[in-house]
C-alpha atoms as a PDB file:
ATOM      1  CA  UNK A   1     103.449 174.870 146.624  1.00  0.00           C
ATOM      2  CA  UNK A   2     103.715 172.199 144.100  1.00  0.00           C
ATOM      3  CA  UNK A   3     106.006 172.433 141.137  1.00  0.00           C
ATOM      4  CA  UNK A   4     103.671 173.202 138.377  1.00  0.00           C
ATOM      5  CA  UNK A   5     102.473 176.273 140.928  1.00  0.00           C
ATOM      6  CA  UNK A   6     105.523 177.289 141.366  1.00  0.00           C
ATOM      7  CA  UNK A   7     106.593 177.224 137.587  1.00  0.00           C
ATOM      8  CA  UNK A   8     103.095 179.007 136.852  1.00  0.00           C
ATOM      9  CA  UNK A   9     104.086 181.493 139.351  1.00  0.00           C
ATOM     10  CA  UNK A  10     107.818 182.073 138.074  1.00  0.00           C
ATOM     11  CA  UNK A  11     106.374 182.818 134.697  1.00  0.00           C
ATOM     12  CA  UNK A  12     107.667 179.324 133.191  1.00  0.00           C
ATOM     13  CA  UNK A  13     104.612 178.116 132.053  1.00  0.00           C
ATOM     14  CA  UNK A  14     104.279 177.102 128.358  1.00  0.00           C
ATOM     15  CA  UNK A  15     100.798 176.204 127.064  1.00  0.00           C
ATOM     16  CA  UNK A  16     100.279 173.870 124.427  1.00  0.00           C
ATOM     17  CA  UNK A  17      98.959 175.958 121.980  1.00  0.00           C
ATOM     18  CA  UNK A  18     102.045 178.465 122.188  1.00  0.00           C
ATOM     19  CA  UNK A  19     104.181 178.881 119.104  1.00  0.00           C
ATOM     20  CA  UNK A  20     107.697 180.211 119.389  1.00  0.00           C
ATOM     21  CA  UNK A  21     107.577 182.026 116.143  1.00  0.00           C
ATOM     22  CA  UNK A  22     104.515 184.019 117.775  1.00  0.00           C
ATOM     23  CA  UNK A  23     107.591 185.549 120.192  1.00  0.00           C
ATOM     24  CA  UNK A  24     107.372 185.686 124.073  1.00  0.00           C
ATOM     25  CA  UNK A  25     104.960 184.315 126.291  1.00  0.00           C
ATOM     26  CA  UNK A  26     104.080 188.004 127.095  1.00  0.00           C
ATOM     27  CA  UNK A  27     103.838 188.634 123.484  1.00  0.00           C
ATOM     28  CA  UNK A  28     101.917 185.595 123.350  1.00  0.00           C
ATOM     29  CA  UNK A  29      98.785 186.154 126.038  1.00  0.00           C
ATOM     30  CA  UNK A  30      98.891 189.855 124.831  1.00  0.00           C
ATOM     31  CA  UNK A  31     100.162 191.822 128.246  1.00  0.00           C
ATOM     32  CA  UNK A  32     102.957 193.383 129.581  1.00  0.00           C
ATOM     33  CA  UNK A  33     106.015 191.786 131.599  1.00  0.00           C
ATOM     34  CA  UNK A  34     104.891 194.577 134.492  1.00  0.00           C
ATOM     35  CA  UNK A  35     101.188 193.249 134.425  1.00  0.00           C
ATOM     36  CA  UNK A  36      99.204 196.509 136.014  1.00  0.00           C
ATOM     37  CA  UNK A  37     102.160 198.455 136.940  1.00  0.00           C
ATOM     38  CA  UNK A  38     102.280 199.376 133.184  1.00  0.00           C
ATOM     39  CA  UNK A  39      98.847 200.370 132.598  1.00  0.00           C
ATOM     40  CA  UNK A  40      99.657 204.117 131.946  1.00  0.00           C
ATOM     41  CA  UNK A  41     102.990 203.090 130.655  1.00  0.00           C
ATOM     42  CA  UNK A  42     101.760 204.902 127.235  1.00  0.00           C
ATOM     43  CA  UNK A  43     101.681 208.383 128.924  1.00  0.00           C
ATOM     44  CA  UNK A  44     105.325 208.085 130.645  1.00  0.00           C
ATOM     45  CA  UNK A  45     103.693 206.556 133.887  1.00  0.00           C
ATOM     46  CA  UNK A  46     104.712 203.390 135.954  1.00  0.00           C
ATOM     47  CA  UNK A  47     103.423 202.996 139.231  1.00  0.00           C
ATOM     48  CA  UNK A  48     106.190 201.633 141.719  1.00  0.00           C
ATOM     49  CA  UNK A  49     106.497 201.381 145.575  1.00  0.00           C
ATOM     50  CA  UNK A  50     107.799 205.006 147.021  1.00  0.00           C
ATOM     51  CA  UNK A  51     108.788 205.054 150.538  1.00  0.00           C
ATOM     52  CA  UNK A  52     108.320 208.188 152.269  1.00  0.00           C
ATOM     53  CA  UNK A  53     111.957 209.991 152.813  1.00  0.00           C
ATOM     54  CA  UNK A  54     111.269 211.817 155.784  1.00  0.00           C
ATOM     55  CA  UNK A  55     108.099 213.067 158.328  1.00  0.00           C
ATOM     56  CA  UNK A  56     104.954 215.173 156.447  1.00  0.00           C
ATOM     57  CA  UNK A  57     101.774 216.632 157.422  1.00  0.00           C
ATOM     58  CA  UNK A  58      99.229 216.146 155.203  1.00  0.00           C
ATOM     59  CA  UNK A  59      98.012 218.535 153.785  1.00  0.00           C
ATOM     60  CA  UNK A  60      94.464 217.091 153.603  1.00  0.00           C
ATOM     61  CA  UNK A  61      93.276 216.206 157.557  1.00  0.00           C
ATOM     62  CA  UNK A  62      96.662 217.120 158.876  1.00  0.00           C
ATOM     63  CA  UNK A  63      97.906 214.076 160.197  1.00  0.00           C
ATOM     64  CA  UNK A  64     101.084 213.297 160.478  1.00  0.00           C
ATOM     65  CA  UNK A  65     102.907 210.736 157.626  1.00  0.00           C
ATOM     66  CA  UNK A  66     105.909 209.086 159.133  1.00  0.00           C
ATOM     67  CA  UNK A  67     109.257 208.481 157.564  1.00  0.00           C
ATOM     68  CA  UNK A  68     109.214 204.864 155.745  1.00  0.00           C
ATOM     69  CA  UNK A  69     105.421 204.611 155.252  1.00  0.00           C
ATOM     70  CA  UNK A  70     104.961 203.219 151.662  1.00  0.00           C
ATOM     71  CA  UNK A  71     102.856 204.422 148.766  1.00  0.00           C
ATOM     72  CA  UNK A  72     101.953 202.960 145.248  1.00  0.00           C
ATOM     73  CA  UNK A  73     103.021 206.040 143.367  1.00  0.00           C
ATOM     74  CA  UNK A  74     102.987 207.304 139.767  1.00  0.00           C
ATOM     75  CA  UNK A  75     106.565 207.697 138.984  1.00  0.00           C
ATOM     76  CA  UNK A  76     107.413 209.639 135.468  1.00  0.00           C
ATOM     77  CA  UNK A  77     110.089 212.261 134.412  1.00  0.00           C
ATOM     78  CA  UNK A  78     109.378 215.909 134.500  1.00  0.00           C
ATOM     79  CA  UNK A  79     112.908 217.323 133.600  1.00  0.00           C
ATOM     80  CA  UNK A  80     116.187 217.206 133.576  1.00  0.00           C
ATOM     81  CA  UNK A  81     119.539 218.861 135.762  1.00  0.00           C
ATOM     82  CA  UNK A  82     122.477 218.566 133.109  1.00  0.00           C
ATOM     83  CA  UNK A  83     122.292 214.661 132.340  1.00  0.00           C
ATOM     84  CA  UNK A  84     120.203 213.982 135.673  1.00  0.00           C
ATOM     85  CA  UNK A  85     116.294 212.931 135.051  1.00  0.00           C
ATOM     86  CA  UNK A  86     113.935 214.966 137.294  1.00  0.00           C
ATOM     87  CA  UNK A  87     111.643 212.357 138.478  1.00  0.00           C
ATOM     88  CA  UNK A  88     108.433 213.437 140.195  1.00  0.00           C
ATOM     89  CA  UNK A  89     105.929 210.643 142.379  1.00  0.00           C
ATOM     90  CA  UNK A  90     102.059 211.076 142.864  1.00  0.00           C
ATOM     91  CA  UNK A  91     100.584 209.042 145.366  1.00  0.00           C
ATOM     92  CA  UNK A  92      97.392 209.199 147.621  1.00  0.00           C
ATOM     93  CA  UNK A  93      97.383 209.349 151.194  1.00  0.00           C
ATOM     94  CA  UNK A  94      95.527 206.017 153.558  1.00  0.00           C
ATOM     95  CA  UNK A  95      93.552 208.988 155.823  1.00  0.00           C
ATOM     96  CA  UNK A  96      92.199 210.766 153.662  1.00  0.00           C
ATOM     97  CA  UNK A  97      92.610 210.428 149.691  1.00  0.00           C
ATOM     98  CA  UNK A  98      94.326 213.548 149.340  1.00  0.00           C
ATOM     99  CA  UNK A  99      97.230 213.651 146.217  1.00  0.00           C
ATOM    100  CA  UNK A 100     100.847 214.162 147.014  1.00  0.00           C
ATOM    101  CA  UNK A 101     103.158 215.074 144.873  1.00  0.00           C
ATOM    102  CA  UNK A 102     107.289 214.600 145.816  1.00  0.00           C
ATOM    103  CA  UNK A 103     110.053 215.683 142.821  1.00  0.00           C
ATOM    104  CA  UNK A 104     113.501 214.432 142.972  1.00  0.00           C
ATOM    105  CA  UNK A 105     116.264 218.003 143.487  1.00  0.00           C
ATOM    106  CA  UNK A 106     119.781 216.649 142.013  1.00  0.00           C
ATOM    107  CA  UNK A 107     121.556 220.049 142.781  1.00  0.00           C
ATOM    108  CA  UNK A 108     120.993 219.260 146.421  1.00  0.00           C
ATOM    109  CA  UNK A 109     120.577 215.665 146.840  1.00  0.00           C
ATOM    110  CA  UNK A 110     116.838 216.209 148.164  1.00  0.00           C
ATOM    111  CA  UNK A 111     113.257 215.420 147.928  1.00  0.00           C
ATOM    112  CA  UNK A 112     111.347 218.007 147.386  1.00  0.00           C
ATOM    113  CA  UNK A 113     107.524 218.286 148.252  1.00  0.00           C
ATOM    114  CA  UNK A 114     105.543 220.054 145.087  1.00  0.00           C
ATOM    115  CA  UNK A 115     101.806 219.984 146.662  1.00  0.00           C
ATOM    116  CA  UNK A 116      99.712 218.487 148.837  1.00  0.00           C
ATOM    117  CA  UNK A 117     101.704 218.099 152.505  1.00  0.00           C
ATOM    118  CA  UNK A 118     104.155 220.116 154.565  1.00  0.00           C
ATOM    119  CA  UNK A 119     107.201 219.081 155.491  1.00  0.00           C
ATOM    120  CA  UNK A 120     108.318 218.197 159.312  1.00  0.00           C
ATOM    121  CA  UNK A 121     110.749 220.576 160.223  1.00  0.00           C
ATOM    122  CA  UNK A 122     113.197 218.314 162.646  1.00  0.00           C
ATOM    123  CA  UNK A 123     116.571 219.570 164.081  1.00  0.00           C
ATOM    124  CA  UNK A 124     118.604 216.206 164.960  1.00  0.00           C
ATOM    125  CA  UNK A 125     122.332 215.333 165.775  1.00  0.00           C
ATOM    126  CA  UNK A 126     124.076 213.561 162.730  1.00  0.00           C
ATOM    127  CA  UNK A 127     125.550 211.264 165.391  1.00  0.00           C
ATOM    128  CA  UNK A 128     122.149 210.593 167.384  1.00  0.00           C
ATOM    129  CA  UNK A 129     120.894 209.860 164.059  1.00  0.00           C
ATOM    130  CA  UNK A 130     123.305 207.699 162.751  1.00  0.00           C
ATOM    131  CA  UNK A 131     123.930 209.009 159.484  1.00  0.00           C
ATOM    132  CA  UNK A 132     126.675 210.843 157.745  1.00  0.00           C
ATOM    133  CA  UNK A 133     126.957 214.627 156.877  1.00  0.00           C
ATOM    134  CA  UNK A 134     127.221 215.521 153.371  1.00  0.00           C
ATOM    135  CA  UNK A 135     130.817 217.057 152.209  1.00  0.00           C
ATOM    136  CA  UNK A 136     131.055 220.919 152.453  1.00  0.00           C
ATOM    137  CA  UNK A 137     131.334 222.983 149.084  1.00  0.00           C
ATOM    138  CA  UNK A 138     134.931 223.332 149.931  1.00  0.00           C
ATOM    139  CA  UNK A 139     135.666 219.548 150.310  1.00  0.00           C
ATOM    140  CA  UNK A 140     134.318 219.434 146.531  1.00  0.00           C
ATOM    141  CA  UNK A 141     135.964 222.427 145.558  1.00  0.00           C
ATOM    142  CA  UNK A 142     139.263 221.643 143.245  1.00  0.00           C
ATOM    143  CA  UNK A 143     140.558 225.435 144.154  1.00  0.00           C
ATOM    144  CA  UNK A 144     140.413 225.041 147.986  1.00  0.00           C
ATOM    145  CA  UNK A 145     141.827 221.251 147.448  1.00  0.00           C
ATOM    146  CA  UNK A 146     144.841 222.662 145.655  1.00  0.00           C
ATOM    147  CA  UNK A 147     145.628 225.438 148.037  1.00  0.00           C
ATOM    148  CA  UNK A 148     145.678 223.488 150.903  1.00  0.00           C
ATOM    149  CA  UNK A 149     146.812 220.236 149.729  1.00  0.00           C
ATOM    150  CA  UNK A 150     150.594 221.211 151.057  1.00  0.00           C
ATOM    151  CA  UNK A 151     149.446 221.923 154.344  1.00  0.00           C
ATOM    152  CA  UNK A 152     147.861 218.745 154.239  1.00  0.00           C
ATOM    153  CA  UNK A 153     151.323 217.232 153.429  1.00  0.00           C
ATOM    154  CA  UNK A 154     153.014 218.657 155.592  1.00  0.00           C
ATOM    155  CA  UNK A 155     150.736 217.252 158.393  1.00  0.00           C
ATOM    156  CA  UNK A 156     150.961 213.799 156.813  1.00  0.00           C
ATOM    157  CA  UNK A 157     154.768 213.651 157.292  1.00  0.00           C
ATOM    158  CA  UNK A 158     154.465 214.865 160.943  1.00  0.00           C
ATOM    159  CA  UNK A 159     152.142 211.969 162.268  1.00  0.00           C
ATOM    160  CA  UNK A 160     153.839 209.084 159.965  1.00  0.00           C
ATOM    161  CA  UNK A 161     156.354 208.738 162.566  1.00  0.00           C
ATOM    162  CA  UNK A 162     154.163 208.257 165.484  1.00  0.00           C
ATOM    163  CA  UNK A 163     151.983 206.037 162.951  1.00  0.00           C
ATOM    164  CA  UNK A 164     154.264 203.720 162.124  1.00  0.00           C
ATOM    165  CA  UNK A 165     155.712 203.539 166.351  1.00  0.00           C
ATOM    166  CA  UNK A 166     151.665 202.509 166.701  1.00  0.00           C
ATOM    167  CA  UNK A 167     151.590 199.770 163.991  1.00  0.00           C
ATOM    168  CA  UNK A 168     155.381 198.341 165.581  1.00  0.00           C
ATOM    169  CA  UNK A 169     153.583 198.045 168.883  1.00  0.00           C
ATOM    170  CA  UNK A 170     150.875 196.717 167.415  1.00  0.00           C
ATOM    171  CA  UNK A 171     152.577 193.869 165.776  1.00  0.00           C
ATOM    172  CA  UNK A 172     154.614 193.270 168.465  1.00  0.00           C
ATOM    173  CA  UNK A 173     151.211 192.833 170.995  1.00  0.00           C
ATOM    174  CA  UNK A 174     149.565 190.496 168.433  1.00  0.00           C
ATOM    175  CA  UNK A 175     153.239 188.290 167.228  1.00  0.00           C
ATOM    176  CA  UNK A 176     152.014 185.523 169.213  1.00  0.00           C
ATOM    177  CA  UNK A 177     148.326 185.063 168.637  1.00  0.00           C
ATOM    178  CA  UNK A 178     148.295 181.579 170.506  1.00  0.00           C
ATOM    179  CA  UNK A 179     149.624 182.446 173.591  1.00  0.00           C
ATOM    180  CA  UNK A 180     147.431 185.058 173.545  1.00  0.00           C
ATOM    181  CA  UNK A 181     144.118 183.879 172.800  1.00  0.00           C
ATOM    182  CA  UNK A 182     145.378 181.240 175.902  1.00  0.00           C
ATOM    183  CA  UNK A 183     145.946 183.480 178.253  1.00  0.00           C
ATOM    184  CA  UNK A 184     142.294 185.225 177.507  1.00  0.00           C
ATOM    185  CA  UNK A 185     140.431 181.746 177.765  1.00  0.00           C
ATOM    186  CA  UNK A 186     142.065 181.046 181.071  1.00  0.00           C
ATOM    187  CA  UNK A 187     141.284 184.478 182.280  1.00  0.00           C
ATOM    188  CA  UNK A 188     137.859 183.780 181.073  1.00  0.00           C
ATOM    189  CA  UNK A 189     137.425 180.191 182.410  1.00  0.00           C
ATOM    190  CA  UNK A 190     138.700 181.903 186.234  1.00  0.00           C
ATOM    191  CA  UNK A 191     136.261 184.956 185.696  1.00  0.00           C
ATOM    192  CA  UNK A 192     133.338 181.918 185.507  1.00  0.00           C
ATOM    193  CA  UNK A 193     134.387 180.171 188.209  1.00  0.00           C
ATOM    194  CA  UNK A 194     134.201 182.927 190.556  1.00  0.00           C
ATOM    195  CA  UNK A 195     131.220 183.934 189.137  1.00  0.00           C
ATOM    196  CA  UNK A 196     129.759 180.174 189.966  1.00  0.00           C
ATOM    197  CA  UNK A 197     131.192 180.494 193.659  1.00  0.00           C
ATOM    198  CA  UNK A 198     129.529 183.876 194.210  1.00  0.00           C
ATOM    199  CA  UNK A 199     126.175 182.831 193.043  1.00  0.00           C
ATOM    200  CA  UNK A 200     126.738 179.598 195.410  1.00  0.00           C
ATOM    201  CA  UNK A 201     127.593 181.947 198.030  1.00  0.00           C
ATOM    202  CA  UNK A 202     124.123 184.014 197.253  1.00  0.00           C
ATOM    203  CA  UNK A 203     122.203 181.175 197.326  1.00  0.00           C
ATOM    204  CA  UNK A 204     123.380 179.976 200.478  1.00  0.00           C
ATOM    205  CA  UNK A 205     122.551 183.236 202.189  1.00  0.00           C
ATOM    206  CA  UNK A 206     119.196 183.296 200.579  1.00  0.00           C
ATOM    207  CA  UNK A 207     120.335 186.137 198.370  1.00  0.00           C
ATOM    208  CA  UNK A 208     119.182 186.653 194.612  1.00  0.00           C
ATOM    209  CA  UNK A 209     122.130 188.699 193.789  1.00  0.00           C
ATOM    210  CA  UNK A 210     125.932 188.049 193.659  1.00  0.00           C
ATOM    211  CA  UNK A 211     127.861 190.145 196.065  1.00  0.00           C
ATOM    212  CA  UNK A 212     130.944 191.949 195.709  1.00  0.00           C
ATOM    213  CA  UNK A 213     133.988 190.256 197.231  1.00  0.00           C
ATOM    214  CA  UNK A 214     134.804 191.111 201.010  1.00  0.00           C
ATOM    215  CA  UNK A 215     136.681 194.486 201.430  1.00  0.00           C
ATOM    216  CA  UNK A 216     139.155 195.777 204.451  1.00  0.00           C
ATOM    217  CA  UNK A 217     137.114 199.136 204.345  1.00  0.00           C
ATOM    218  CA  UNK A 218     133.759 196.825 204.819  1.00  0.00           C
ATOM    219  CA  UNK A 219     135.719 194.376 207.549  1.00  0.00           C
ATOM    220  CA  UNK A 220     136.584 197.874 209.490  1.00  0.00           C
ATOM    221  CA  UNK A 221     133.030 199.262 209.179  1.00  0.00           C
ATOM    222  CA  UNK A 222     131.415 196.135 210.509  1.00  0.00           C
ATOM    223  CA  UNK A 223     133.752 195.779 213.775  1.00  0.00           C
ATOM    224  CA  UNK A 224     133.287 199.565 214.604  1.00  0.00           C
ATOM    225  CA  UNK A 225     129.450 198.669 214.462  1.00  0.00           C
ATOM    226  CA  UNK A 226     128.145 198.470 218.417  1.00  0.00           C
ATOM    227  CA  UNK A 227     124.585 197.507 219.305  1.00  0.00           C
ATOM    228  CA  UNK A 228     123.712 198.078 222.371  1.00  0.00           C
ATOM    229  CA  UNK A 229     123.254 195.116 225.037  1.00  0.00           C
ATOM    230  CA  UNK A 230     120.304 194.148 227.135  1.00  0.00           C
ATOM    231  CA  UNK A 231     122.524 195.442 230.152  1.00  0.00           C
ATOM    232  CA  UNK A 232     122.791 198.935 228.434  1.00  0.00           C
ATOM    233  CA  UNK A 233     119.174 198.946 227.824  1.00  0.00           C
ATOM    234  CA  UNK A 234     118.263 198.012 231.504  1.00  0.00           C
ATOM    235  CA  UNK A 235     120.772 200.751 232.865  1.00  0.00           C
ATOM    236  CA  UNK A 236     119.481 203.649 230.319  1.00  0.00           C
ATOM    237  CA  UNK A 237     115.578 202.254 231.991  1.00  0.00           C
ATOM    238  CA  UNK A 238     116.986 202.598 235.294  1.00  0.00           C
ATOM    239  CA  UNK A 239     118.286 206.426 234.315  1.00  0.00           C
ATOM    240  CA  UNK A 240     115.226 207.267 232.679  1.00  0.00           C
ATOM    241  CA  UNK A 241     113.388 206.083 235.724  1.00  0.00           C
ATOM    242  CA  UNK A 242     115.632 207.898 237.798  1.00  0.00           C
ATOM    243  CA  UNK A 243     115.155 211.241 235.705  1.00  0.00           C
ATOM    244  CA  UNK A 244     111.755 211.164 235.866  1.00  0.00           C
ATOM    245  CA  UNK A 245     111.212 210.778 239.467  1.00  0.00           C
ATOM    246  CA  UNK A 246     110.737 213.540 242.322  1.00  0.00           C
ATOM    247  CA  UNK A 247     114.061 214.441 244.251  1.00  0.00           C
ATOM    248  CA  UNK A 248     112.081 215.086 247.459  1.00  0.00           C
ATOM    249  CA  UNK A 249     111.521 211.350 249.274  1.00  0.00           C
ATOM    250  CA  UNK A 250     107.970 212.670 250.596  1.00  0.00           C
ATOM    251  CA  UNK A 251     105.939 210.129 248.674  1.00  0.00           C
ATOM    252  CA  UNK A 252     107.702 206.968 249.613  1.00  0.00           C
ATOM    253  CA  UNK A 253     107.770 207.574 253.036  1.00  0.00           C
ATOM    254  CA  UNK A 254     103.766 208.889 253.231  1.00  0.00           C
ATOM    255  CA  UNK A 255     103.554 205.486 251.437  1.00  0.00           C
ATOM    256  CA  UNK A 256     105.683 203.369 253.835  1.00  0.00           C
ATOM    257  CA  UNK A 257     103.927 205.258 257.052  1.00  0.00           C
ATOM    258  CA  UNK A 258     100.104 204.598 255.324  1.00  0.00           C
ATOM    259  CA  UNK A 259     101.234 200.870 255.035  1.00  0.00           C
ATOM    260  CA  UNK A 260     102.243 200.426 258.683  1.00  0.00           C
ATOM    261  CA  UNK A 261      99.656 202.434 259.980  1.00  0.00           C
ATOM    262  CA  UNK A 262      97.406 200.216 258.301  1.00  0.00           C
ATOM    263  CA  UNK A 263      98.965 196.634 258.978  1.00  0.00           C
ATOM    264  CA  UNK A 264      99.099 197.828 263.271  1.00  0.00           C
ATOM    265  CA  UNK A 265      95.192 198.734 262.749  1.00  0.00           C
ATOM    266  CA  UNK A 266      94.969 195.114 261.242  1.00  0.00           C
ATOM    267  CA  UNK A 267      96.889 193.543 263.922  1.00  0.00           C
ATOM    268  CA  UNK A 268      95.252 194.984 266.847  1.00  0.00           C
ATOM    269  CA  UNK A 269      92.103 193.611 265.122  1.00  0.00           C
ATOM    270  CA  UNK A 270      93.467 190.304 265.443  1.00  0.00           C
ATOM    271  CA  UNK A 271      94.125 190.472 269.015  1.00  0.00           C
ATOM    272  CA  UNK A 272      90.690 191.982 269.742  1.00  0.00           C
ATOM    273  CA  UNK A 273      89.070 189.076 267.566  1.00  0.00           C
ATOM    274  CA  UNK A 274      91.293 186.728 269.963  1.00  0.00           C
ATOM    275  CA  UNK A 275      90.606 188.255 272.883  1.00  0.00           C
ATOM    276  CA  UNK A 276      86.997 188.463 272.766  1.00  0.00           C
ATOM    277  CA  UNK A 277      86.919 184.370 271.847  1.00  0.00           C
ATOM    278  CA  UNK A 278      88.904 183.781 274.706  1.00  0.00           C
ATOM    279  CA  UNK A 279      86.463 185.516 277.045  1.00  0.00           C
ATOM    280  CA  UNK A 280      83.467 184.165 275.428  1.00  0.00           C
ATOM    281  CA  UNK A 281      85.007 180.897 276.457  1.00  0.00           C
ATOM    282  CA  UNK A 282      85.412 179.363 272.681  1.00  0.00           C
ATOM    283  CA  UNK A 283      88.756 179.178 272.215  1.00  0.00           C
ATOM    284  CA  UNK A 284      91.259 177.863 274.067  1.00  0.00           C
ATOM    285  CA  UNK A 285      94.138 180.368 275.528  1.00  0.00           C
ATOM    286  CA  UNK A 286      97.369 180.408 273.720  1.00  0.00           C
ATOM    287  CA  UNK A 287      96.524 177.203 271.529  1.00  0.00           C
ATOM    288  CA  UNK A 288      98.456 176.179 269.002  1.00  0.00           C
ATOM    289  CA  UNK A 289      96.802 177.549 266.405  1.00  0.00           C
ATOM    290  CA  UNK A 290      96.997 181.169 268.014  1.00  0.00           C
ATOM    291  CA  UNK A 291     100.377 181.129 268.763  1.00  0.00           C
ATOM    292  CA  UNK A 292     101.233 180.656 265.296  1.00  0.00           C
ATOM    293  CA  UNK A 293      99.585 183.252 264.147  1.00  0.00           C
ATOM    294  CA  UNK A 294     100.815 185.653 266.408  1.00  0.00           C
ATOM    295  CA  UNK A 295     104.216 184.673 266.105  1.00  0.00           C
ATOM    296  CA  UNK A 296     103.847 185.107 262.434  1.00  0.00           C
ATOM    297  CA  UNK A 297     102.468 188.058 262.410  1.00  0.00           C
ATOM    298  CA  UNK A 298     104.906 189.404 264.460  1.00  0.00           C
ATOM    299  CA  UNK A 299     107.541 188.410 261.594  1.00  0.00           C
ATOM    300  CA  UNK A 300     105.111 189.727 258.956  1.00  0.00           C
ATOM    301  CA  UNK A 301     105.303 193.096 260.780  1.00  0.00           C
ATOM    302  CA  UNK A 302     109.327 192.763 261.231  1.00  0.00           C
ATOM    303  CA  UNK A 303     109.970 192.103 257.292  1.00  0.00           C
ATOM    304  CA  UNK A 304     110.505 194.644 254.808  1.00  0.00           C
ATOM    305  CA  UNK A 305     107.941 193.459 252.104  1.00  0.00           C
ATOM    306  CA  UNK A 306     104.900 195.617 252.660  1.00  0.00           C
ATOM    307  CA  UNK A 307     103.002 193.523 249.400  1.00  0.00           C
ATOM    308  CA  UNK A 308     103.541 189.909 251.073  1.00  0.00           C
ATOM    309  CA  UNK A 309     102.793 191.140 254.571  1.00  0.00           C
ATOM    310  CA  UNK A 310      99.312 192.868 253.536  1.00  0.00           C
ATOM    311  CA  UNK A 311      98.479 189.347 251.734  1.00  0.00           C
ATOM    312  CA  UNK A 312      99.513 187.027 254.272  1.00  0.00           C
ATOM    313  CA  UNK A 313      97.266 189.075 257.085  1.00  0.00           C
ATOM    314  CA  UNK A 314      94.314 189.382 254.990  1.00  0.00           C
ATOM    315  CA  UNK A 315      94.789 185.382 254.744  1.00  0.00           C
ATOM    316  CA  UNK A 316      94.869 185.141 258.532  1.00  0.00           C
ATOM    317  CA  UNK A 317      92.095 187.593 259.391  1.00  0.00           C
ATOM    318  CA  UNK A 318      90.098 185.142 256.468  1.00  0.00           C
ATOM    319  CA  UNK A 319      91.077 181.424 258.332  1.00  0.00           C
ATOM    320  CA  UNK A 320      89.998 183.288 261.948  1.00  0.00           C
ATOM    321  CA  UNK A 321      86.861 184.463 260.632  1.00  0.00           C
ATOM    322  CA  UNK A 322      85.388 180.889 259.180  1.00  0.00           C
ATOM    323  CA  UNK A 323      87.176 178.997 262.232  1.00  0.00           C
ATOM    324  CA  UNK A 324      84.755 181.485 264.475  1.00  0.00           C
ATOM    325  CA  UNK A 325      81.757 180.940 261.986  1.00  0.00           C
ATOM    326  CA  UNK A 326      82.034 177.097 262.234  1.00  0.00           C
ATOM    327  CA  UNK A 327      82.175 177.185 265.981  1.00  0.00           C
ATOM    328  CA  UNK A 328      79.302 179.527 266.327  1.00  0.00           C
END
């Protein structure tokens, strides 16, 4: 804003053709100082800002008014309590038009509503509010003040001893105000450097929160903690296994007969497949090759591994087979 707006705006502008014996500048251009906040100013009227003093319905569409809305209301005076004007506001309400009308009460340090909304009846705490409680009519009264204004004495000399034994160790805490304000910055300046080495100590263990310092209750907790070992795990297997088996050995030893009865059945094919080469004249008796065989398939037989003896025979019986079809 340039100057000459702002001295137009601050009401300092004098035109030329002004003349101080015509009186103001008001006077002058013919209006009042309150420009349109004075229009009814003839009937007792000025319109002002009024702020709504608590929660109203209206009375109109029913909505709800909060506390601290603002109006441009008709303020004049309607009466008086003793020496006390009686002021009373008009204003519209922004929903719906509809006229309200609010009245000052002096006797009880209220706003009354007159017409046109309802009041929001609201029970509150005066300390969740954060306001003060009016004094009772016997706090005002001069009767009540003089009848117990010696009890009130009398309770005033019984806690001025312990008052004044406060205010000594008071004065005695805060003597030296240097070496006290020292001693809080160096407390201060230690509390930050932990602070820096837990957050280093977080960030290390890929933590986004500072932990508390190490305890002896959590030390204790942590070396009674026992996870159990690979061994443990194997054994509790074994048990399981164990458990869940038959007591009666029938089925391992039906299983151990069905494999020997079925490796001598595979063996005395071998010897018949050797046997009836030799006497066909195609194979020489008791080569090499044979002996081998038999010899170890007599160890196959002898060893305890029923899997690796089954293989290894099947192998033979498959070598004897092409050797026959290749001489054939």
């Amino acid at each position: 804003m340039s100057s000459l707006a702002a001295a137009r705006a601050d009401n300092f502008y004098y035109p030329p053709e002004w003349d101080p014996k015509k009186g103001s500048l008001n006077k002058f251009q013919g209006q009042h100082p309150l420009r349109e906040r004075a229009r009814k100013l003839d009937q007792g009227i000025l319109i002002i800002r009024f702020e709504m003093p608590f929660n109203i319905w209206c009375g109109g569409c029913n909505s709800m008014i909060a506390k601290g809305v603002r109006f441009n209301a008709e303020k004049k005076q309607v009466g008086n309590y003793y020496s006390t004007k009686i002021w009373s506001f008009t204003m519209k309400s922004a929903c719906c038009k509809h006229e309200i009308v609010i009245q000052t009460d002096p006797k009880n340090c209220e706003y009354v509503i007159i017409s046109g909304a309802q009041r929001k009846t609201e029970d509150y705490d005066i300390e969740d509010a954060e306001t003060f409680a009016l004094p009772a009519d016997e706090l005002v009264d001069p009767f009540y003040r003089l009848e117990h204004q010696e009890e009130d004495l009398r309770k005033k000399k019984e806690a001025e001893p312990l008052l004044v034994r406060l205010q000594r160790v008071s004065d005695s805490r805060h003597a030296d105000d240097y070496n006290l304000n020292r001693s809080l910055r160096t407390r201060l300046r230690n509390q930050k450097r932990k602070v820096v080495e837990e957050e280093k100590t977080s960030r290390k263990m890929g933590l986004g929160i500072r932990l508390l310092p190490p305890s002896k209750e959590d030390t204790a907790t942590a070396a009674a903690i026992r996870f159990p070992s690979k061994f443990d795990k194997n054994r509790k297997d074994k048990r399981a296994a164990i458990k869940a088996s038959s007591i009666f050995p029938q089925s391992s030893t039906s299983t151990s007969a069905s494999r020997r009865i079925e490796l001598e059945s595979k063996r005395r094919k071998i010897k018949a497949t050797a046997a009836s080469a030799l006497l066909a004249g195609r194979v020489k008796p008791l080569s090499c090759y044979q002996l081998e065989d038999v010899v170890l398939v007599e160890w196959m037989l002898l060893s305890k591994s029923w899997l690796f003896v089954s293989v290894m025979v099947d192998a033979i019986l498959l070598l004897q087979s092409r050797e026959l079809s290749c001489k054939n």
